[in-house]
C-alpha atoms as a PDB file:
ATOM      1  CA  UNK A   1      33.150-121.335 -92.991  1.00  0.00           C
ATOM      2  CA  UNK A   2      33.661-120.132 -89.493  1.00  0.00           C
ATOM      3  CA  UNK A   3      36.687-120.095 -87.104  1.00  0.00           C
ATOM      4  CA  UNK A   4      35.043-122.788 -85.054  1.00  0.00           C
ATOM      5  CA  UNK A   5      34.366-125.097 -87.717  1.00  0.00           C
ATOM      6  CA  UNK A   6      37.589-124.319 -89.471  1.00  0.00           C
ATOM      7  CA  UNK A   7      39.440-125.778 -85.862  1.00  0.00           C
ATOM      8  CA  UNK A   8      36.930-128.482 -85.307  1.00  0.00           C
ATOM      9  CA  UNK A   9      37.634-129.723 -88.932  1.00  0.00           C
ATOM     10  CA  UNK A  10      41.271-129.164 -88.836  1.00  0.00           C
ATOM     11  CA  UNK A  11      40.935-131.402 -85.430  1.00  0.00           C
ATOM     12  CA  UNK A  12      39.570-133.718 -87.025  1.00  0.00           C
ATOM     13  CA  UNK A  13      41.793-134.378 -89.506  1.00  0.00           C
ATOM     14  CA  UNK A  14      44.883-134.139 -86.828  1.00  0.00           C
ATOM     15  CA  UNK A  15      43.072-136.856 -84.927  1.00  0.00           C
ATOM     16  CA  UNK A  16      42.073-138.869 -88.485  1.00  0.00           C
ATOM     17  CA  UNK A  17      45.778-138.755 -89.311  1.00  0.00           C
ATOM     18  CA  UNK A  18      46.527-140.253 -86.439  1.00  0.00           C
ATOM     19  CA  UNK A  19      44.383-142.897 -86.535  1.00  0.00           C
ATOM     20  CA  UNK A  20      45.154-143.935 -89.787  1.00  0.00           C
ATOM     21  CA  UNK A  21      48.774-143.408 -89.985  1.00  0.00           C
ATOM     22  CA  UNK A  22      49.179-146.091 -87.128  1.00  0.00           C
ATOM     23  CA  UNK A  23      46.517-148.529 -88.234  1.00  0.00           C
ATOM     24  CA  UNK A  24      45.693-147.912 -91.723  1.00  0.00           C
ATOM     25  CA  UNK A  25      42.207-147.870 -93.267  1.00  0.00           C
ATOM     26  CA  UNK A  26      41.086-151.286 -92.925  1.00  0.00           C
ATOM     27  CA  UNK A  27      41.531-151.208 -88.572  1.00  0.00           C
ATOM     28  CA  UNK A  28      40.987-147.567 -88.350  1.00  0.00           C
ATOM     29  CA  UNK A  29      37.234-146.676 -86.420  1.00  0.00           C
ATOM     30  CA  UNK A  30      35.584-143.460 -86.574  1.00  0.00           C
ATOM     31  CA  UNK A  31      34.872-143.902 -82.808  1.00  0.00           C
ATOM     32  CA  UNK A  32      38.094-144.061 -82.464  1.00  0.00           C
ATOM     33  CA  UNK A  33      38.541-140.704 -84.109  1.00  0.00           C
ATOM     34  CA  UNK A  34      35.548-139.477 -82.523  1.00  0.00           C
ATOM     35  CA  UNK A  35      36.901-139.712 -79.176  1.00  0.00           C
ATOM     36  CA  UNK A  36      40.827-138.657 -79.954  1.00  0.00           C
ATOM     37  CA  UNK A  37      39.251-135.528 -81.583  1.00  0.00           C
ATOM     38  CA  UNK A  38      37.441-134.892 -78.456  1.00  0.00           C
ATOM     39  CA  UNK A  39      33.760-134.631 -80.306  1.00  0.00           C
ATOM     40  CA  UNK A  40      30.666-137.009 -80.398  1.00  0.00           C
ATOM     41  CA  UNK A  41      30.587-139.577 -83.947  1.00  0.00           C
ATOM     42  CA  UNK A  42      27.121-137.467 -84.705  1.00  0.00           C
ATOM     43  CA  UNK A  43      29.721-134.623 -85.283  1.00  0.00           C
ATOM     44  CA  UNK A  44      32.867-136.499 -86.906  1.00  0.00           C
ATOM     45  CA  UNK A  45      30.019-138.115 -89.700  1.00  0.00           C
ATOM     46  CA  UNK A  46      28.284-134.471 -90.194  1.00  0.00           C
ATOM     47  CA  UNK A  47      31.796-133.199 -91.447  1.00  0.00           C
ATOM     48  CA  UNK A  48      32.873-136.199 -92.872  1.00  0.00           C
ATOM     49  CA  UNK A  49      30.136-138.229 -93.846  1.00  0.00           C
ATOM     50  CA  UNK A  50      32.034-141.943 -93.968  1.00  0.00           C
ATOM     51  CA  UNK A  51      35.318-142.914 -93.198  1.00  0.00           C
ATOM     52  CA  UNK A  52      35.989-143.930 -96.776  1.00  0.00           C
ATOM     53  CA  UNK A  53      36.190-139.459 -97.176  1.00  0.00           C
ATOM     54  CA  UNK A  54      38.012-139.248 -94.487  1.00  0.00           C
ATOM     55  CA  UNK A  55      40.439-141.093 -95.881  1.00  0.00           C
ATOM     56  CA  UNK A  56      40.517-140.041 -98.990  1.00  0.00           C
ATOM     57  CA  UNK A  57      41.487-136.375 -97.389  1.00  0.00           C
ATOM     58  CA  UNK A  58      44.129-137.698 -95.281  1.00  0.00           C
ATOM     59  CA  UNK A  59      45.718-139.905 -97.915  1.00  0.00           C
ATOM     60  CA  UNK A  60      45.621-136.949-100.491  1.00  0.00           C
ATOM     61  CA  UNK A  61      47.318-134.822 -98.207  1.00  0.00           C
ATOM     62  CA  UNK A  62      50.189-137.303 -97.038  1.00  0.00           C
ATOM     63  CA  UNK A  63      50.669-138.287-100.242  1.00  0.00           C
ATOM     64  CA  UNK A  64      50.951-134.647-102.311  1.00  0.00           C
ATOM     65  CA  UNK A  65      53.473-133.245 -99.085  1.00  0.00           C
ATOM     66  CA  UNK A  66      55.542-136.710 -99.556  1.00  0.00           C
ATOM     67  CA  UNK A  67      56.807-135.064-102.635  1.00  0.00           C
ATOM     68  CA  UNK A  68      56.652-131.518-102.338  1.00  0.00           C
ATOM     69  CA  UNK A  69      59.589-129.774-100.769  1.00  0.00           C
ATOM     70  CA  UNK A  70      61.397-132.288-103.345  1.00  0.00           C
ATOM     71  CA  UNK A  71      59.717-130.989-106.649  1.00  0.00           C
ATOM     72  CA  UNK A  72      61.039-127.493-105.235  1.00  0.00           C
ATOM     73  CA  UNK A  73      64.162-128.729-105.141  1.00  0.00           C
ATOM     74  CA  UNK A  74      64.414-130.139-108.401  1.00  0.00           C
ATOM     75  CA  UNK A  75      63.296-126.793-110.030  1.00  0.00           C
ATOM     76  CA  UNK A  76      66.095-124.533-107.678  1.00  0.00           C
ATOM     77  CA  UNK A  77      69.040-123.296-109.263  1.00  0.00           C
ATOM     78  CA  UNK A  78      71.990-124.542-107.381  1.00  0.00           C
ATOM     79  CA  UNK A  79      74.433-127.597-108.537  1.00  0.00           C
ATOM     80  CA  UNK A  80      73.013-130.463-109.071  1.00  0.00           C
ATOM     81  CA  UNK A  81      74.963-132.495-106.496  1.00  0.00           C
ATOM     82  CA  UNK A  82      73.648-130.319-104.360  1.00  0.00           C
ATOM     83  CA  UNK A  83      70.222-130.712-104.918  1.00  0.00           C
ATOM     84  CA  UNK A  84      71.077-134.129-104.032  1.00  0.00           C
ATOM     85  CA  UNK A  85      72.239-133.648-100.649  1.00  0.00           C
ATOM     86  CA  UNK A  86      69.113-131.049-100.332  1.00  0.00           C
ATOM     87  CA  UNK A  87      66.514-133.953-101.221  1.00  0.00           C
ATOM     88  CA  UNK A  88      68.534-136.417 -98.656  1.00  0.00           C
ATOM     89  CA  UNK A  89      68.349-134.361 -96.013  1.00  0.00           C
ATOM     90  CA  UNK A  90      64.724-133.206 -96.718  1.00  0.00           C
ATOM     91  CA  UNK A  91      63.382-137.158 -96.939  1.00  0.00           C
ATOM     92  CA  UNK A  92      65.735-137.888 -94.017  1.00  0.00           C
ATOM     93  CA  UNK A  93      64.102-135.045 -91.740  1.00  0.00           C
ATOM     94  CA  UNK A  94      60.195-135.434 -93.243  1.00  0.00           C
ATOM     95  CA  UNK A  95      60.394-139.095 -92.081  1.00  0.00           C
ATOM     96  CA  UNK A  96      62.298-138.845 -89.464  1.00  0.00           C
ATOM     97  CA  UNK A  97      59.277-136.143 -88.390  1.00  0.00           C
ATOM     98  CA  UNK A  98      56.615-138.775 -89.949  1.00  0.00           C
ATOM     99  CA  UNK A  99      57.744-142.387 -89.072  1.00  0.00           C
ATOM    100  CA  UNK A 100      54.487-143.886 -90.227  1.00  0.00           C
ATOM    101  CA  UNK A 101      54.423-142.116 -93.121  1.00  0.00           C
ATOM    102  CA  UNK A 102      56.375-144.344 -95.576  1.00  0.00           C
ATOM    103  CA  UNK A 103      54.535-147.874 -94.440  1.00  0.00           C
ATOM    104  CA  UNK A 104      51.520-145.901 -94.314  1.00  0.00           C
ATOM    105  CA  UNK A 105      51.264-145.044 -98.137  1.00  0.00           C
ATOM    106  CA  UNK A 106      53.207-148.388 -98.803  1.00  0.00           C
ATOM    107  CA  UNK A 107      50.440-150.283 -97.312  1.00  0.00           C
ATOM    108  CA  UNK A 108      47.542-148.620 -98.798  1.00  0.00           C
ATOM    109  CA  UNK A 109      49.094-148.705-102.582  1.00  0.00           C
ATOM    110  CA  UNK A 110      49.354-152.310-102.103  1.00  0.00           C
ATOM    111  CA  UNK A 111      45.909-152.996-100.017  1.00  0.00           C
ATOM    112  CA  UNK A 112      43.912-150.132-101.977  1.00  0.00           C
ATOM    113  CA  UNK A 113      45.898-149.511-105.946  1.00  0.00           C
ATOM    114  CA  UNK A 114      42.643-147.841-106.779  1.00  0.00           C
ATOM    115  CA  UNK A 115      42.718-144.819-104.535  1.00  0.00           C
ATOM    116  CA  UNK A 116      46.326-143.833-106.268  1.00  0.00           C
ATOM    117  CA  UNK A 117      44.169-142.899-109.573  1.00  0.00           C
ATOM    118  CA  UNK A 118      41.478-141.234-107.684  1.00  0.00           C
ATOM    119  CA  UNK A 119      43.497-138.846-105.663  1.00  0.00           C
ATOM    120  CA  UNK A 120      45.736-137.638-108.563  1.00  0.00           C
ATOM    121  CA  UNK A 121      48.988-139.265-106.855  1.00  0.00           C
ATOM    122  CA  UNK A 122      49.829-141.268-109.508  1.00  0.00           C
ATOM    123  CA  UNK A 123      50.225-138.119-112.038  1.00  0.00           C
ATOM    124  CA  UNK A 124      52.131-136.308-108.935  1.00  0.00           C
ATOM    125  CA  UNK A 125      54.657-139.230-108.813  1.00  0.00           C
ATOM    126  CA  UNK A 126      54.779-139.299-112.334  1.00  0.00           C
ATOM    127  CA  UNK A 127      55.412-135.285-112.840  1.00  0.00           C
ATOM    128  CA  UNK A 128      57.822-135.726-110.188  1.00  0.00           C
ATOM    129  CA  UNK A 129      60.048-138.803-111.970  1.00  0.00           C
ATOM    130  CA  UNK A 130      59.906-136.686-115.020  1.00  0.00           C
ATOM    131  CA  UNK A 131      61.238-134.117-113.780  1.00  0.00           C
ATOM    132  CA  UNK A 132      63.946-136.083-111.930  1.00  0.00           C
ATOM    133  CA  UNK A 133      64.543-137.834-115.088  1.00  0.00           C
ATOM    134  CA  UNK A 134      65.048-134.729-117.174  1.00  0.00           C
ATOM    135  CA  UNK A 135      67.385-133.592-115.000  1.00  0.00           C
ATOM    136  CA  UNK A 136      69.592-136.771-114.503  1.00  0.00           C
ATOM    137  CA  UNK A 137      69.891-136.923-118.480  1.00  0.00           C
ATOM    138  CA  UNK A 138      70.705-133.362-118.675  1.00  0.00           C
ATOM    139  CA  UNK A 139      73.529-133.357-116.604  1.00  0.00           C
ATOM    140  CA  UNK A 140      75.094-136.113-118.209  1.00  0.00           C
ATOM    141  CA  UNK A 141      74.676-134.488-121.703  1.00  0.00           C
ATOM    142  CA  UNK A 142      76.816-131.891-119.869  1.00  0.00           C
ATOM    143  CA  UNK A 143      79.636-134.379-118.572  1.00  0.00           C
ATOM    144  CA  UNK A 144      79.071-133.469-115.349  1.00  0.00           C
ATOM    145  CA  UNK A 145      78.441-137.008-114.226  1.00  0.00           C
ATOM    146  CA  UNK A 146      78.321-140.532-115.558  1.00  0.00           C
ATOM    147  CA  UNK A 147      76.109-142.176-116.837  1.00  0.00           C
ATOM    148  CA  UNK A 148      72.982-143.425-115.348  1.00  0.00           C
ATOM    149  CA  UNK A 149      69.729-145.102-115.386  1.00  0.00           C
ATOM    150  CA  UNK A 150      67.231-142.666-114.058  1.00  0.00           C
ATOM    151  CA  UNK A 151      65.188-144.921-112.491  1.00  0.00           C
ATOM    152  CA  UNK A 152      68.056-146.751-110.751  1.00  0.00           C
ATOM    153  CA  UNK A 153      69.388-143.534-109.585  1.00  0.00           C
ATOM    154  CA  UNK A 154      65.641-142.864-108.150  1.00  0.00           C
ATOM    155  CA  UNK A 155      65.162-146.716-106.554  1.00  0.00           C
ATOM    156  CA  UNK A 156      69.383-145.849-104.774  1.00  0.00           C
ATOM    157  CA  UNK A 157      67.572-142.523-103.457  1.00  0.00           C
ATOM    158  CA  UNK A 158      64.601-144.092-102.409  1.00  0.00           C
ATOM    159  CA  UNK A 159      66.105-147.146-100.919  1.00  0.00           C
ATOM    160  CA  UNK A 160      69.003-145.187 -99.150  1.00  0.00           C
ATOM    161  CA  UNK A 161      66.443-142.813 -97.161  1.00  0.00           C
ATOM    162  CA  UNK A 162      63.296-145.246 -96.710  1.00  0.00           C
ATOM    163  CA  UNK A 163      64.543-148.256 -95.947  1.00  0.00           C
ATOM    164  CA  UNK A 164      66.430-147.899 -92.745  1.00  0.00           C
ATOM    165  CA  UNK A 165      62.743-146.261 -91.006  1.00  0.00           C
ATOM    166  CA  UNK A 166      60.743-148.999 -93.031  1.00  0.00           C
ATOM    167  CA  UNK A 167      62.905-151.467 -91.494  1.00  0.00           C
ATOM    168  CA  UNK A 168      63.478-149.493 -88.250  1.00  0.00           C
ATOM    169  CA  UNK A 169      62.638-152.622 -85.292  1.00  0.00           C
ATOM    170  CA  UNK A 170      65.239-155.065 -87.743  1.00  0.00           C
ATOM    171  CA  UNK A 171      67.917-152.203 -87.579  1.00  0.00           C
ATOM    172  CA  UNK A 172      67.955-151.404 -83.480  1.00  0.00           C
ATOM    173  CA  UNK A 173      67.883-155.432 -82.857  1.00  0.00           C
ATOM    174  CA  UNK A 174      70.928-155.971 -85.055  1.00  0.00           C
ATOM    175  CA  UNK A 175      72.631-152.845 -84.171  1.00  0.00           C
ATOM    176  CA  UNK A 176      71.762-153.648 -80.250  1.00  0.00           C
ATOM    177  CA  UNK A 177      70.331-149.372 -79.963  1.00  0.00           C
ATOM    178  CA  UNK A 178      67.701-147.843 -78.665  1.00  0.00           C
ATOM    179  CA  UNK A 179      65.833-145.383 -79.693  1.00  0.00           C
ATOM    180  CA  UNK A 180      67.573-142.642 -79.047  1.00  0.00           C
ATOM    181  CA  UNK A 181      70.284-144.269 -80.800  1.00  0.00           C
ATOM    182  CA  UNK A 182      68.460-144.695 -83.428  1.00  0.00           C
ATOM    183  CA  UNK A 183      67.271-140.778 -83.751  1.00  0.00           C
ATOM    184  CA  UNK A 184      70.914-139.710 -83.441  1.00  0.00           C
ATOM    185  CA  UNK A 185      72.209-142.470 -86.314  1.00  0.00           C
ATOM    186  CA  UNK A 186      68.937-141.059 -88.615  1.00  0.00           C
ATOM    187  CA  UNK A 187      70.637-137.622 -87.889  1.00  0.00           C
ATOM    188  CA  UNK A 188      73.841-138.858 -88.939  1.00  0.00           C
ATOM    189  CA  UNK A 189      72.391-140.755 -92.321  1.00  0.00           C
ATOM    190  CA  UNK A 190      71.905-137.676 -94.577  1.00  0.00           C
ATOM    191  CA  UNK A 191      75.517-136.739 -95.076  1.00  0.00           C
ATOM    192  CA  UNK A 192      76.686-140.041 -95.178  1.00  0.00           C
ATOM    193  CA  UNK A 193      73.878-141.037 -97.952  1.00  0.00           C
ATOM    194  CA  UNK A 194      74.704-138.210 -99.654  1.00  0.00           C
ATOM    195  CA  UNK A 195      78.288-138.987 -99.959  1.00  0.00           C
ATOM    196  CA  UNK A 196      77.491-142.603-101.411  1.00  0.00           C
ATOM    197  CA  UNK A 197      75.014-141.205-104.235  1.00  0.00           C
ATOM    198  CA  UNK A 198      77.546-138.692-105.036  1.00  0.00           C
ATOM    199  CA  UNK A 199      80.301-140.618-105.354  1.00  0.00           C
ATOM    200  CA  UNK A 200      78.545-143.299-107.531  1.00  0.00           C
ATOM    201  CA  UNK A 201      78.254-140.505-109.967  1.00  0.00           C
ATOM    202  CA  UNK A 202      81.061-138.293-109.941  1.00  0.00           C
ATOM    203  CA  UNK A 203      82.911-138.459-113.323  1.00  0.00           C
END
């Protein structure tokens, strides 16, 4: 593939992303794209013949980075309270970077269940839980902290980074912020999260 089609397809997808991180499949038009890419929709269906593989694309590829930095984590060598803190502050920053991201692939599990299978994200999610799992158990076999139920651990984790973005508008009415305020709390969030898991499961 040339340079030039290598750019006009990665422009594509920038413009795709977009799109369909702010308005989801169902709204999302590939005029739309068309004209945010800066091409005719003659061009935008010749590298991507329907919207539907569009999609598909830019839903495979938000939802395999969701988890990746954290899988490396996982599989590092240092403490595991640290790895912790490492996977707050790595959610905290890759939404914080990504707003749309969560309520994106929220919205299109729920809307479209089917697409999970056919992308491979549900084995992803799964090797990732495992993992997590594994590692939960293990350092309780070692005394190192209390015990837990993985997958309440995982929903505290999950809940303690996603939720305040997911529920962003809610959170600067009731806190009477902007959003400045808001970015600069965010910033704030990781250590303080961090601190709560922590504690929860310090021997």
């Amino acid at each position: 593939m040339s340079a030039i089609a290598v750019s006009t397809e990665e422009t594509i997808l920038e413009a795709a992303r977009k799109v369909f991180m702010q308005k989801g499949f169902a709204a999302a038009r590939m005029c739309e794209i068309a004209k945010i890419a800066g091409i005719n929709q003659a061009l935008l269906h010749y590298y991507f013949r329907s919207k539907d593989r569009l999609f598909e694309v830019i839903f495979a590829q938000q939802s395999q980075n969701f988890y990746a930095n954290i899988i490396s984590i996982l599989h590092s060598d240092v403490p595991f309270f640290e790895k912790l803190r490492m996977m707050i502050a790595k959610e905290i920053e890759k939404i914080s970077s990504a707003p749309y991201l969560p309520m994106f692939i929220l919205n299109e599990m729920h809307s479209n269940p089917e697409r999970m299978q056919c992308n491979g994200s549900v084995d992803r999610n799964t090797h990732f839980f495992k993992t997590f799992s594994e590692l939960v158990e293990k350092e309780y076999e070692a005394g190192r902290i209390r015990k837990v139920c993985p997958q309440q651990l995982f929903l505290s984790i999950m809940g303690i980074t996603m939720f305040p973005f997911l529920a962003q508008p809610m959170i600067k009415m009731a806190l009477e912020i902007d959003g400045k305020s808001f970015e600069q709390l965010m910033q704030e969030r990781a250590e303080h999260a961090s601190e709560l898991i922590i504690r929860s499961l310090q021997v």
